[in-house]
N, C-alpha and C. Protein backbone atom coordinates (compact mmCIF):
# COMPACT_ATOMS: atom_id res chain seq x y z
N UNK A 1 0.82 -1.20 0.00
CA UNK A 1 0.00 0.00 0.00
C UNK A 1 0.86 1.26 0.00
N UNK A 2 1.83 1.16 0.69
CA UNK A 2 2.57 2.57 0.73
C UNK A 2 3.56 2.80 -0.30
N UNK A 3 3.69 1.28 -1.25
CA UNK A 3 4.34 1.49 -2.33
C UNK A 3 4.04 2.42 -3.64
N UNK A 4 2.42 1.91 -3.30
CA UNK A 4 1.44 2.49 -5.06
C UNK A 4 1.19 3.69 -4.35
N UNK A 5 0.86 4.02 -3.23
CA UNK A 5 1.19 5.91 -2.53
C UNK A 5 2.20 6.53 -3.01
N UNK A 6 3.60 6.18 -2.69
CA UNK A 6 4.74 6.56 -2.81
C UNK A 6 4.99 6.85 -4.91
N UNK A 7 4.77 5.70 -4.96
CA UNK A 7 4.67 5.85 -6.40
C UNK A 7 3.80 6.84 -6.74
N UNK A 8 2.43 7.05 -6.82
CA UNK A 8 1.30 7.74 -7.38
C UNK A 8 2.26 9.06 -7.07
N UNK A 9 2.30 9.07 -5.44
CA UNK A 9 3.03 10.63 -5.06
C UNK A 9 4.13 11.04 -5.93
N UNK A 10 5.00 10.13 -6.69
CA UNK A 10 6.31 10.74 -7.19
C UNK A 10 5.66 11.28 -8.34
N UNK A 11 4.58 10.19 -9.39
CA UNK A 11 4.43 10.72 -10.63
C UNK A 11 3.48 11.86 -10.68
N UNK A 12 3.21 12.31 -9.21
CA UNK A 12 2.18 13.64 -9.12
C UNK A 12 3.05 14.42 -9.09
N UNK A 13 4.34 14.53 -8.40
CA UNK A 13 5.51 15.78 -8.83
C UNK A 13 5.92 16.01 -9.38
N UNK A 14 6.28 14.83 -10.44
CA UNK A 14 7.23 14.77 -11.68
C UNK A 14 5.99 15.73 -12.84
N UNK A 15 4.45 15.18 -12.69
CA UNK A 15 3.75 16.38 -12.85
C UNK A 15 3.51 17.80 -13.11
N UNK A 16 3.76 18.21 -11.51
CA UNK A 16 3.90 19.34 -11.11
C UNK A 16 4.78 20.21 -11.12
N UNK A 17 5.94 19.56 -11.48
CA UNK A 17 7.46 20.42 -11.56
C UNK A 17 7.49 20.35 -12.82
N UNK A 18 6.58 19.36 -13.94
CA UNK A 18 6.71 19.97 -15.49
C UNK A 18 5.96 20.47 -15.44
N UNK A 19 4.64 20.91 -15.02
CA UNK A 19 3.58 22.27 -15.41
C UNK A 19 5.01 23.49 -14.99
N UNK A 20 5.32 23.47 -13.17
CA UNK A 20 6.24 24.48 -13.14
C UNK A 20 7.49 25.21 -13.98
N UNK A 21 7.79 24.15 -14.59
CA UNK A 21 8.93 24.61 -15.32
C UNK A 21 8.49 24.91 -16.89
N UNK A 22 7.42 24.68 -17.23
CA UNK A 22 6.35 25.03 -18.18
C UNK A 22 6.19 26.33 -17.96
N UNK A 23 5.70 26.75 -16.49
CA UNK A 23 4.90 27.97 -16.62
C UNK A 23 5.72 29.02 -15.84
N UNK A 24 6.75 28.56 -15.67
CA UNK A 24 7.92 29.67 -14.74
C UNK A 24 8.60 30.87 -15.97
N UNK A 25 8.21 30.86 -16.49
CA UNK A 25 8.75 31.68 -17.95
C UNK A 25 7.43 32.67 -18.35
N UNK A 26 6.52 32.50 -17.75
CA UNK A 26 4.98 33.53 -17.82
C UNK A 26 4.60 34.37 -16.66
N UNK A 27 5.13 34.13 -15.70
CA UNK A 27 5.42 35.10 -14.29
C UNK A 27 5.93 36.05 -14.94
N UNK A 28 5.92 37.72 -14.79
CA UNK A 28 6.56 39.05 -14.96
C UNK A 28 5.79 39.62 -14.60
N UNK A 29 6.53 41.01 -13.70
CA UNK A 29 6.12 42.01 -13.36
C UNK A 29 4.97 42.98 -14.13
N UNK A 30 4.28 43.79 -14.15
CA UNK A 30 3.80 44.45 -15.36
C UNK A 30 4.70 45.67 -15.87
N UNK A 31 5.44 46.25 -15.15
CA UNK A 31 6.63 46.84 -15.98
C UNK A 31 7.75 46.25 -16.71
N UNK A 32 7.36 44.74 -16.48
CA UNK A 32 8.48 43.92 -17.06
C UNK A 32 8.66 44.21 -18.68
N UNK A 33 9.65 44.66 -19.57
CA UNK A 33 8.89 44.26 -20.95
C UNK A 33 8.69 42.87 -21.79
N UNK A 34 8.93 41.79 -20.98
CA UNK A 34 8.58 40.88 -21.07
C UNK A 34 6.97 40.72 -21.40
N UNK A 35 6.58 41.38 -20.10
CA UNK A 35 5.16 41.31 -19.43
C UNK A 35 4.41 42.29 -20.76
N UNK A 36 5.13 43.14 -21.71
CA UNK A 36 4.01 43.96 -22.29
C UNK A 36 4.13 43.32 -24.10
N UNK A 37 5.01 42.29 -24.07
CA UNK A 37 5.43 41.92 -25.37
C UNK A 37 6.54 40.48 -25.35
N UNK A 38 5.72 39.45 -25.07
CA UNK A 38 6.50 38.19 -25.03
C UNK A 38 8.16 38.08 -25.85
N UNK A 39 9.05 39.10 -25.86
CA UNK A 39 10.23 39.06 -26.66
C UNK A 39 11.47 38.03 -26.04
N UNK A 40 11.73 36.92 -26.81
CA UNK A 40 12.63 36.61 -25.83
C UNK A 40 13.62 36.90 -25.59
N UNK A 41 14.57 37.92 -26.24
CA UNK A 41 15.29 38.78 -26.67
C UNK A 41 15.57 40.39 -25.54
N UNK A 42 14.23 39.96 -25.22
CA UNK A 42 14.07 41.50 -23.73
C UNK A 42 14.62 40.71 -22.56
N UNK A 43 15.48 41.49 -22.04
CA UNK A 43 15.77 41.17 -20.33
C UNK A 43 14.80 41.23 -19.52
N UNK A 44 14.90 40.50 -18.53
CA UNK A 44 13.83 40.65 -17.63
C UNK A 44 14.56 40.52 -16.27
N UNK A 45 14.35 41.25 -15.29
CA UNK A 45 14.89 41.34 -13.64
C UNK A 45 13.86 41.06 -12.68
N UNK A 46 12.98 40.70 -13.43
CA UNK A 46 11.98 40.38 -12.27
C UNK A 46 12.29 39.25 -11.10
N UNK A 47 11.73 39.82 -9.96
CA UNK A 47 12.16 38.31 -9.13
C UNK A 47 11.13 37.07 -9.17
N UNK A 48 10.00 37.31 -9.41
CA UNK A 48 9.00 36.33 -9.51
C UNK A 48 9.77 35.29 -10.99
N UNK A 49 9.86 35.39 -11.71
CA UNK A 49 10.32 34.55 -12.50
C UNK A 49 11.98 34.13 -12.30
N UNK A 50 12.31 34.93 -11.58
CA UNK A 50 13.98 34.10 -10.90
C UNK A 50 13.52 33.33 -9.85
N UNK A 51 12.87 33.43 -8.70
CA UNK A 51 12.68 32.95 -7.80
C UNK A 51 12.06 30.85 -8.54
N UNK A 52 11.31 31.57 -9.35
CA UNK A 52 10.31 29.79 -9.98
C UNK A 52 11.43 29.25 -10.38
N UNK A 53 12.07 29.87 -11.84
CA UNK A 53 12.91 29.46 -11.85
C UNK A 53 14.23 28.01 -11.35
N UNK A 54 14.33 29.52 -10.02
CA UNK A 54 15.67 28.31 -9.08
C UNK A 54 15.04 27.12 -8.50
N UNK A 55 13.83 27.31 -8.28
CA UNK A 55 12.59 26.34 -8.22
C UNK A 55 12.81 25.21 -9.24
N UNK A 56 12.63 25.60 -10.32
CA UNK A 56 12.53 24.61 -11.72
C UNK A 56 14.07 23.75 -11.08
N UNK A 57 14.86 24.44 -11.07
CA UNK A 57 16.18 23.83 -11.66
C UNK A 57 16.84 23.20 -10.46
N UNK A 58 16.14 23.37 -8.79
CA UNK A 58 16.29 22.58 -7.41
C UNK A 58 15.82 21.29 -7.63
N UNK A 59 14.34 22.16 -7.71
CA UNK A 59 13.54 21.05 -7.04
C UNK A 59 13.29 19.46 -7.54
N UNK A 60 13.76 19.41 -9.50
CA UNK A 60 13.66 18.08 -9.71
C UNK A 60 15.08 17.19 -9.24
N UNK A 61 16.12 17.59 -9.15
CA UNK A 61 17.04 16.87 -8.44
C UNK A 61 16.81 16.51 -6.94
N UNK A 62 16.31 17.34 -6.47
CA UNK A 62 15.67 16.77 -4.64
C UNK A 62 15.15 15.37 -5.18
N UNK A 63 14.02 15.97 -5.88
CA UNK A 63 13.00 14.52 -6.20
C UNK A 63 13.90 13.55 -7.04
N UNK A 64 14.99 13.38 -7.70
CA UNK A 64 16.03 12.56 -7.88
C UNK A 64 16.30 11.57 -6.88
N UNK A 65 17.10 12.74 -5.89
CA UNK A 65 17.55 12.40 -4.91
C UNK A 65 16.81 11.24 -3.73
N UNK A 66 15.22 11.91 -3.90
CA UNK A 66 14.51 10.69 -3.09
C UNK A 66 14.48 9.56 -3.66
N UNK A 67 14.22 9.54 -4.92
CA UNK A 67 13.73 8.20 -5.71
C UNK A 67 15.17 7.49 -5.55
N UNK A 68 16.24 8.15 -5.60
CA UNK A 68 17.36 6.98 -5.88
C UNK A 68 17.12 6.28 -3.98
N UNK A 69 16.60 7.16 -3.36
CA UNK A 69 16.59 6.49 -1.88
C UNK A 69 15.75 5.55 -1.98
N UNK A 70 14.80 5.79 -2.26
CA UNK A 70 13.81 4.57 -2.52
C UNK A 70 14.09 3.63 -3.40
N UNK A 71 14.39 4.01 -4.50
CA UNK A 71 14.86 2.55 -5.58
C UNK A 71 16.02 1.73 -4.98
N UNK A 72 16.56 2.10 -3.78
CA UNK A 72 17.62 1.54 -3.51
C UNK A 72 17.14 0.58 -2.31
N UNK A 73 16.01 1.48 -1.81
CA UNK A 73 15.59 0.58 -0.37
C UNK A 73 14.80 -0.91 -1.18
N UNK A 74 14.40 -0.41 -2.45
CA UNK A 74 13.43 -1.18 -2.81
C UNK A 74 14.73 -2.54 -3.33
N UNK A 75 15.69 -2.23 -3.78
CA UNK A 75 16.64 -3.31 -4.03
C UNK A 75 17.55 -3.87 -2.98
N UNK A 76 17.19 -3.44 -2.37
CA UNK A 76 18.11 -4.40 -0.91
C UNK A 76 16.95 -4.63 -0.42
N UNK A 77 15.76 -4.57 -0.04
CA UNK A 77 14.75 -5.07 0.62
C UNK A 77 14.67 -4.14 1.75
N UNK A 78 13.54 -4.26 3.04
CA UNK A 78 13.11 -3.28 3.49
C UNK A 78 14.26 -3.66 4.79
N UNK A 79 15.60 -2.91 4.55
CA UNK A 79 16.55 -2.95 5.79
C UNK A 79 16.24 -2.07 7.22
N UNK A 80 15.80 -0.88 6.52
CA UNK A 80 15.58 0.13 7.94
C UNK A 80 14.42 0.70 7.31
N UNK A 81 13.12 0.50 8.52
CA UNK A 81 11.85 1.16 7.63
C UNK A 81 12.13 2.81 8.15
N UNK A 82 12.82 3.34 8.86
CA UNK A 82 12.84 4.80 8.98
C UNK A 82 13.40 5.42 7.56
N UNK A 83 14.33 4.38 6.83
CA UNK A 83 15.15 4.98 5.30
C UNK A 83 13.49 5.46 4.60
N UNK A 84 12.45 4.84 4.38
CA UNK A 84 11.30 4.66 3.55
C UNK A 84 10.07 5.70 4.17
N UNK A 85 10.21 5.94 5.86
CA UNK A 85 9.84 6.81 5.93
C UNK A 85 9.96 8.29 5.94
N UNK A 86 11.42 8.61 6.05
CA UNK A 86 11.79 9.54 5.55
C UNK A 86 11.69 10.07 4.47
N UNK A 87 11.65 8.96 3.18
CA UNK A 87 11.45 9.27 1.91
C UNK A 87 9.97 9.91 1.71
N UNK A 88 8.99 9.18 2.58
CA UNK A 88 7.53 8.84 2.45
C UNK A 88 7.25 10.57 2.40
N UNK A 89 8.39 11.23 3.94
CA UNK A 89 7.47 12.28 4.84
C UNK A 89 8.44 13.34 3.76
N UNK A 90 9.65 13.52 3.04
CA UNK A 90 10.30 14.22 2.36
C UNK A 90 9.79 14.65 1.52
N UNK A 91 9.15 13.47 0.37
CA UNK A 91 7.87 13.79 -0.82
C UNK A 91 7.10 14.38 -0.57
N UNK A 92 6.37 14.33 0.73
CA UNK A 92 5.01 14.98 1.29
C UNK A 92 5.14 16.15 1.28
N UNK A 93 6.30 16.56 1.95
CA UNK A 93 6.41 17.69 2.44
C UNK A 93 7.19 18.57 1.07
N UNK A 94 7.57 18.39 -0.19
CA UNK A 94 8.08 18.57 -1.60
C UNK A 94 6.00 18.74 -2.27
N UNK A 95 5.21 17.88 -2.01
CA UNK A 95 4.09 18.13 -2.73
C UNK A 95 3.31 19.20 -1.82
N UNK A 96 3.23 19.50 -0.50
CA UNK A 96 2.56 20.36 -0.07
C UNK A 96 1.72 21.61 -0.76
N UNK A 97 2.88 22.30 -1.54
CA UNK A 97 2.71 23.47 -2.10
C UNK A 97 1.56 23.37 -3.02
N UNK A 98 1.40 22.36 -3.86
CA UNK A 98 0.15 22.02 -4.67
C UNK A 98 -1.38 20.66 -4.11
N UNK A 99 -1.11 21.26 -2.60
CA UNK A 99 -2.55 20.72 -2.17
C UNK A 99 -4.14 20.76 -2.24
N UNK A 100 -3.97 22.14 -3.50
CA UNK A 100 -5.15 22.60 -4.18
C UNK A 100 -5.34 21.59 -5.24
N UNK A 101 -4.39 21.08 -5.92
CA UNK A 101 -4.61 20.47 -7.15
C UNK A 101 -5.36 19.49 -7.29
N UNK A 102 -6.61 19.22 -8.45
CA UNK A 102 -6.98 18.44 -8.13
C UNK A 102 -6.96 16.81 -7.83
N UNK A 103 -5.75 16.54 -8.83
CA UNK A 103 -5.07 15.29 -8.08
C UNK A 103 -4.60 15.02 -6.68
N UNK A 104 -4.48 15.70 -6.01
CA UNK A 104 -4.04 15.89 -4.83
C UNK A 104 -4.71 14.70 -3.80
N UNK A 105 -4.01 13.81 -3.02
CA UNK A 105 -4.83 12.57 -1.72
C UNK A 105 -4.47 13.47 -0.60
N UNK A 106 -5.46 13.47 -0.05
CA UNK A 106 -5.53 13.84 1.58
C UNK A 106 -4.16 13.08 2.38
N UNK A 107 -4.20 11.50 2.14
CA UNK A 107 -2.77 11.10 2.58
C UNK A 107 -1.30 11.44 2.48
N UNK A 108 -1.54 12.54 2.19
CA UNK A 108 -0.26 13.42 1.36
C UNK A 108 -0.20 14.63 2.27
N UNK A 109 -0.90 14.42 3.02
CA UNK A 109 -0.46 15.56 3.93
C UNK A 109 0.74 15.15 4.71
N UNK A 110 1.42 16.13 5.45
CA UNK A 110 2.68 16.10 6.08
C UNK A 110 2.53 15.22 7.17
């Protein structure tokens, strides 16, 4: 049971961090001139689109980082169940931010 959780939960981020990194490039200020003429060619200093951004380019290596924990617990067998819950409560707390969505399980809370 906490496998097809764990699972469902990863492919709901892997999800969510491609809408994010999809839509982290449409954030701008309204003085941005980004914001008054999609150029990609215009600079932009806005912080809302730096901030998603460093977002985009963190956050799927974290979620790397768990899965290799888990694919690893899952190949040696279940040695220390705290390795799996850590992973369990790490994801949770990585999906929080999109608890509106409607994919979203209540068991996914922190």
């Amino acid at each position: 049971m906490v496998d097809v959780s764990l699972d469902e939960l990863v492919d709901f981020l892997h999800a969510r961090l491609d809408e994010d990194a999809h839509d982290a490039h449409l954030f701008h200020e309204l003085a941005c001139p980004r914001s008054v003429a999609p150029d990609p060619s215009a600079t932009c200093a806005c912080p809302c689109p730096a901030s998603l951004l460093a977002a985009v380019c963190v956050n799927p290596g974290i979620l790397r980082w768990y899965e290799q924990r888990l694919e690893r617990e899952r190949q040696c067998g279940l040695v220390w169940q705290l390795e799996l819950i850590l992973v369990f409560a790490g994801l949770k707390a990585m999906a929080l931010p999109y608890e509106l969505h409607p994919a979203w399980r209540d068991g996914w809370y922190p």
